[in-house]
Protein backbone atom coordinates (compact mmCIF):
# COMPACT_ATOMS: atom_id res chain seq x y z
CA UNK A 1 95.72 99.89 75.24
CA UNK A 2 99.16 98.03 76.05
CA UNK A 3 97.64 96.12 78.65
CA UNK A 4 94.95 94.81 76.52
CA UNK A 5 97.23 93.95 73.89
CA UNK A 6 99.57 92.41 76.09
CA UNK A 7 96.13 90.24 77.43
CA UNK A 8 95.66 88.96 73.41
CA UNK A 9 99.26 87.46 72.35
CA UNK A 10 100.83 84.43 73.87
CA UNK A 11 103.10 85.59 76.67
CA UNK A 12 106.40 83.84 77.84
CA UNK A 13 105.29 81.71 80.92
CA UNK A 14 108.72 80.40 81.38
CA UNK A 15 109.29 82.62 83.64
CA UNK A 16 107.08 81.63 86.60
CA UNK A 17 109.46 78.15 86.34
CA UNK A 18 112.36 80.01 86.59
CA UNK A 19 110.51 81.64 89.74
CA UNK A 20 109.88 79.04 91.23
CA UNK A 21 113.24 77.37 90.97
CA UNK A 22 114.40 80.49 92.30
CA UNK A 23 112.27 80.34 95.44
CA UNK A 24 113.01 76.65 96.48
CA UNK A 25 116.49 77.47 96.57
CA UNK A 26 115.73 80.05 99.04
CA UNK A 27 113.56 77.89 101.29
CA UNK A 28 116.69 75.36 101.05
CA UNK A 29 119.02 78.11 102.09
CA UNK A 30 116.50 79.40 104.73
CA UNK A 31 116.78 76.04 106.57
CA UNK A 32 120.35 75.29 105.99
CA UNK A 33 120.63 78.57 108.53
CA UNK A 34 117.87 77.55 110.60
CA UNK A 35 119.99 74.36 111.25
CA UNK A 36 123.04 76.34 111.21
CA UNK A 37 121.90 78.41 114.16
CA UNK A 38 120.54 75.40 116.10
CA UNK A 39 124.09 74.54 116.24
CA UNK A 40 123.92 71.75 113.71
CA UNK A 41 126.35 70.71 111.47
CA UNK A 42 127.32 74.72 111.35
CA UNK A 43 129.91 74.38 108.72
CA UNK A 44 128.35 71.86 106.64
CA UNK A 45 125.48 74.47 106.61
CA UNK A 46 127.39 77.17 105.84
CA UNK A 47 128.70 75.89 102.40
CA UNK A 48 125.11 74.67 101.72
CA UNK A 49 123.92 78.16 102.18
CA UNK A 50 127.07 79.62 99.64
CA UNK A 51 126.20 76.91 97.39
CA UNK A 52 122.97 77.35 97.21
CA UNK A 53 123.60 81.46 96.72
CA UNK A 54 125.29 80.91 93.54
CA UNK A 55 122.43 78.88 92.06
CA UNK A 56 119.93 81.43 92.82
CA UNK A 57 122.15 84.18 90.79
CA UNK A 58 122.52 81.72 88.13
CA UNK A 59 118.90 81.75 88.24
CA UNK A 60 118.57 85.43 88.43
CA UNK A 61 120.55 86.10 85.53
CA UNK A 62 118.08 83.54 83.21
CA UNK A 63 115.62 85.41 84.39
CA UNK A 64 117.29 89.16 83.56
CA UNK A 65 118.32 87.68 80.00
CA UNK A 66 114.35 86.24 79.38
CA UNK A 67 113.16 89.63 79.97
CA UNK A 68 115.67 91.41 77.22
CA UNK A 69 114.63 87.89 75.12
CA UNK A 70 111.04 87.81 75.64
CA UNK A 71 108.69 90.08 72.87
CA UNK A 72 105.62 89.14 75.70
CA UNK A 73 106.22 88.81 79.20
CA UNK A 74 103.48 87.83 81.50
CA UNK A 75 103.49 91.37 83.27
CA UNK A 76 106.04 94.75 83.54
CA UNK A 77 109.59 93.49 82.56
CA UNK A 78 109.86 96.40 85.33
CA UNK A 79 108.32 94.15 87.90
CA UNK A 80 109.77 91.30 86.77
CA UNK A 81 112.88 92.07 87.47
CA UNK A 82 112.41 94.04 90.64
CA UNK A 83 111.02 90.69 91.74
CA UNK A 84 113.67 88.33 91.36
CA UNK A 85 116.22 90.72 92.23
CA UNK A 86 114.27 91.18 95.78
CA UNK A 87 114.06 87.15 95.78
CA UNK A 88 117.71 86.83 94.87
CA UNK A 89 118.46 90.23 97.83
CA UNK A 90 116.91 87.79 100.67
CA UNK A 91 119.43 84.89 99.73
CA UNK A 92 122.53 87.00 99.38
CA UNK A 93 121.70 88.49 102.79
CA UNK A 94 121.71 84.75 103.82
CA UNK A 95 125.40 84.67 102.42
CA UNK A 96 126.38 87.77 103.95
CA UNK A 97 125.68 86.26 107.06
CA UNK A 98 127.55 82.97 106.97
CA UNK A 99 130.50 85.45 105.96
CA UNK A 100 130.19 86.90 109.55
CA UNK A 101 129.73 83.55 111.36
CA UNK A 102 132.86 82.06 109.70
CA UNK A 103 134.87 85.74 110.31
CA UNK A 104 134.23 85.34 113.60
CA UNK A 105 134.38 81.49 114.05
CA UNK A 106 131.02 80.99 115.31
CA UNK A 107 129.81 77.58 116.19
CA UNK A 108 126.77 78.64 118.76
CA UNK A 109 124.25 80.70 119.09
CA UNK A 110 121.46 82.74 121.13
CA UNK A 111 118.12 81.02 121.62
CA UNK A 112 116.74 83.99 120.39
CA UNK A 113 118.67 84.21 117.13
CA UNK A 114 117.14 80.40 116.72
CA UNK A 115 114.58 82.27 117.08
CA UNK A 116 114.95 84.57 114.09
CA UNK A 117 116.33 81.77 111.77
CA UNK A 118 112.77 80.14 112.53
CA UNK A 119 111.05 83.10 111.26
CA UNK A 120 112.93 83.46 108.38
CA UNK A 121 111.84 79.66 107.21
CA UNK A 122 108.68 80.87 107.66
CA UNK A 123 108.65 83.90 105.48
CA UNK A 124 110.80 81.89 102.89
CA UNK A 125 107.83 79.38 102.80
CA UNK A 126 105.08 82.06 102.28
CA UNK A 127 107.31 83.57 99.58
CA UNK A 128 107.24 79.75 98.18
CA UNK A 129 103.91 79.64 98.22
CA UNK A 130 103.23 83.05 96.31
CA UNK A 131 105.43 82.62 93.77
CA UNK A 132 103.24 79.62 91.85
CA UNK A 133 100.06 82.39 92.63
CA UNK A 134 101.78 84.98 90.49
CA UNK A 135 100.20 82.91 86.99
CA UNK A 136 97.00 83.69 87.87
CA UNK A 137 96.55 87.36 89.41
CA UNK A 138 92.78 87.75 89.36
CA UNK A 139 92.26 83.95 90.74
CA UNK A 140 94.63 84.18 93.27
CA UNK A 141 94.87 87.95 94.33
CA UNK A 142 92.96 87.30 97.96
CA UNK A 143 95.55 84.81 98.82
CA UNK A 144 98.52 86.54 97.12
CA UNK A 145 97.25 89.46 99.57
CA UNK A 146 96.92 87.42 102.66
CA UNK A 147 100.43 86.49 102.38
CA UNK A 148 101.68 89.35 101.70
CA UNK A 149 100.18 90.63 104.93
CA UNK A 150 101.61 87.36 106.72
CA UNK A 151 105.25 87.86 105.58
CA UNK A 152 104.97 91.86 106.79
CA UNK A 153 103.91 90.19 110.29
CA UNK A 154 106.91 88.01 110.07
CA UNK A 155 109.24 90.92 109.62
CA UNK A 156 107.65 92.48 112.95
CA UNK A 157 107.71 89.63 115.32
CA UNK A 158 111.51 89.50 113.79
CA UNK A 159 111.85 93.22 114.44
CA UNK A 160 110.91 92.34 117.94
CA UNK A 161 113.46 89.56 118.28
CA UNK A 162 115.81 91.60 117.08
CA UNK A 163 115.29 94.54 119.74
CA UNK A 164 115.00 91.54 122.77
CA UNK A 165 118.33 89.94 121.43
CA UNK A 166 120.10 93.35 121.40
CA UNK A 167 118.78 93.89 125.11
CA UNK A 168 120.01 90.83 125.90
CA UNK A 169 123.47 90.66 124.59
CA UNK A 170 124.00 94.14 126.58
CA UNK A 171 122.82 93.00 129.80
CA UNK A 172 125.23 89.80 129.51
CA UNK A 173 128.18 91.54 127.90
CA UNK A 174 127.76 95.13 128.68
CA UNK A 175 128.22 94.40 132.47
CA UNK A 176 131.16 92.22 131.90
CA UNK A 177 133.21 94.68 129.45
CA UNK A 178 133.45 92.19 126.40
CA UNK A 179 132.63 94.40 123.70
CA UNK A 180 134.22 92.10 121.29
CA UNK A 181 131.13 89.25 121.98
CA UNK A 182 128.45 92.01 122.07
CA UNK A 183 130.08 93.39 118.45
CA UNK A 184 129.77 90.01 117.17
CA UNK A 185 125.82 89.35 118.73
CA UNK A 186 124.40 92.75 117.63
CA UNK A 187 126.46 91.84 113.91
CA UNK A 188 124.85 88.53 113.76
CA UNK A 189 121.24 89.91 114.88
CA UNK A 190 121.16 92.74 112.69
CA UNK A 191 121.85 90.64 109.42
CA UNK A 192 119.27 87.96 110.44
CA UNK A 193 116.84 90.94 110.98
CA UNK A 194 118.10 92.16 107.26
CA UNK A 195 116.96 88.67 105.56
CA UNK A 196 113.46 89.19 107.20
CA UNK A 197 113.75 93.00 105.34
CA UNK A 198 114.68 91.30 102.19
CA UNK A 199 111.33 89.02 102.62
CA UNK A 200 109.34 91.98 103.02
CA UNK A 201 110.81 94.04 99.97
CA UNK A 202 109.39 90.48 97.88
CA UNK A 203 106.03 90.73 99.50
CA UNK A 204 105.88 94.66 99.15
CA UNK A 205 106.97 93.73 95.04
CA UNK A 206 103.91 91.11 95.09
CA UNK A 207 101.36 93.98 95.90
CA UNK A 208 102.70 96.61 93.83
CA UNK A 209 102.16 93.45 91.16
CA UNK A 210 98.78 93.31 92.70
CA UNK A 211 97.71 96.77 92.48
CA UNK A 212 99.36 97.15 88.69
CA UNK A 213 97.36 94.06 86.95
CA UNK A 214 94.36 93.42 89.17
């Protein structure tokens, strides 16, 4: 009965604006540490990336304060904020790990941390492209699906990257007795791998979504 009634009055569409905002800034900070990693312009990308953070929680919180607001919201105040607080998780993670690369004064990094930052455009981008899908369920649920499916492949070839850079660092630094630059590497990896997590947990929020109105 609620979910017809919720069909028949007008329902607060603002939110898939606010949504969207939210996920551009994310695919901004996603390539700000792509670059980052690449080696360019580290610091320069750093504060883009902290920048960037705090406009995506300004964001969140519009979005937190429309859901107590709204009388009609487009579907579950439940999943709606579930959704923009994973969105808003995978950008924070981003954050967390320019805080380690300026701890630990990084300027360069492993080809295969490149690697990762590459994948996490990637998933950022199919996020992007969901987000928009989101005000039309029944249209869009076959392509809302496939990328949900694509992001979950991200997070494994990241998974894998993850498990060859840890491999790596040992067999450079385990040798050699500098725990210190193998702490750092397996730091750096395992945060990267977390913002690929944080990616899934939005595309995992998009099905449940899914399964809930279609």
């Amino acid at each position: 009965m609620m979910s017809i009634f919720r069909k028949l009055m007008p329902r607060e569409d603002r939110f898939f604006e606010m949504f969207s905002k939210h996920s551009k800034t994310v695919v901004a900070a996603a390539h700000a540490l792509d670059q980052l990693l690449k080696g360019n312009d580290v610091e320069k990308n750093c504060e883009r990336i902290v920048t960037l953070e705090n406009e995506a929680d300004d964001v969140t919180r519009e979005v937190l304060l429309a859901v107590r607001r709204s009388f009609i919201t487009p579907f579950d105040r439940g999943d709606i904020k579930d959704l923009i607080q994973s969105m808003d998780d995978a950008i924070d993670m981003m954050h967390k790990t320019v805080k380690t690369i300026r701890l630990f004064e990084q300027s360069s990094f492993d080809p295969l941390m490149q690697q990762m930052g590459s994948e996490i455009v990637k998933a950022a981008n199919l996020v992007a492209e969901a987000i928009p899908l989101l005000d039309r369920l029944g249209a869009n649920a076959q392509r809302l699906t496939a990328i949900a499916e694509e992001v979950t492949r991200v997070e494994g070839r990241s998974d894998e990257l993850y498990d060859q850079g840890l491999k790596d660092l040992f067999l450079r630094h385990g040798a050699s007795g500098n725990a210190m630059a193998y702490m750092i590497g397996s730091e750096i990896y395992g945060e990267l791998e977390k913002v690929v997590d944080r990616f899934e947990d939005v595309a995992n929020e998009i099905s449940g979504i899914l399964i809930e109105n279609v």
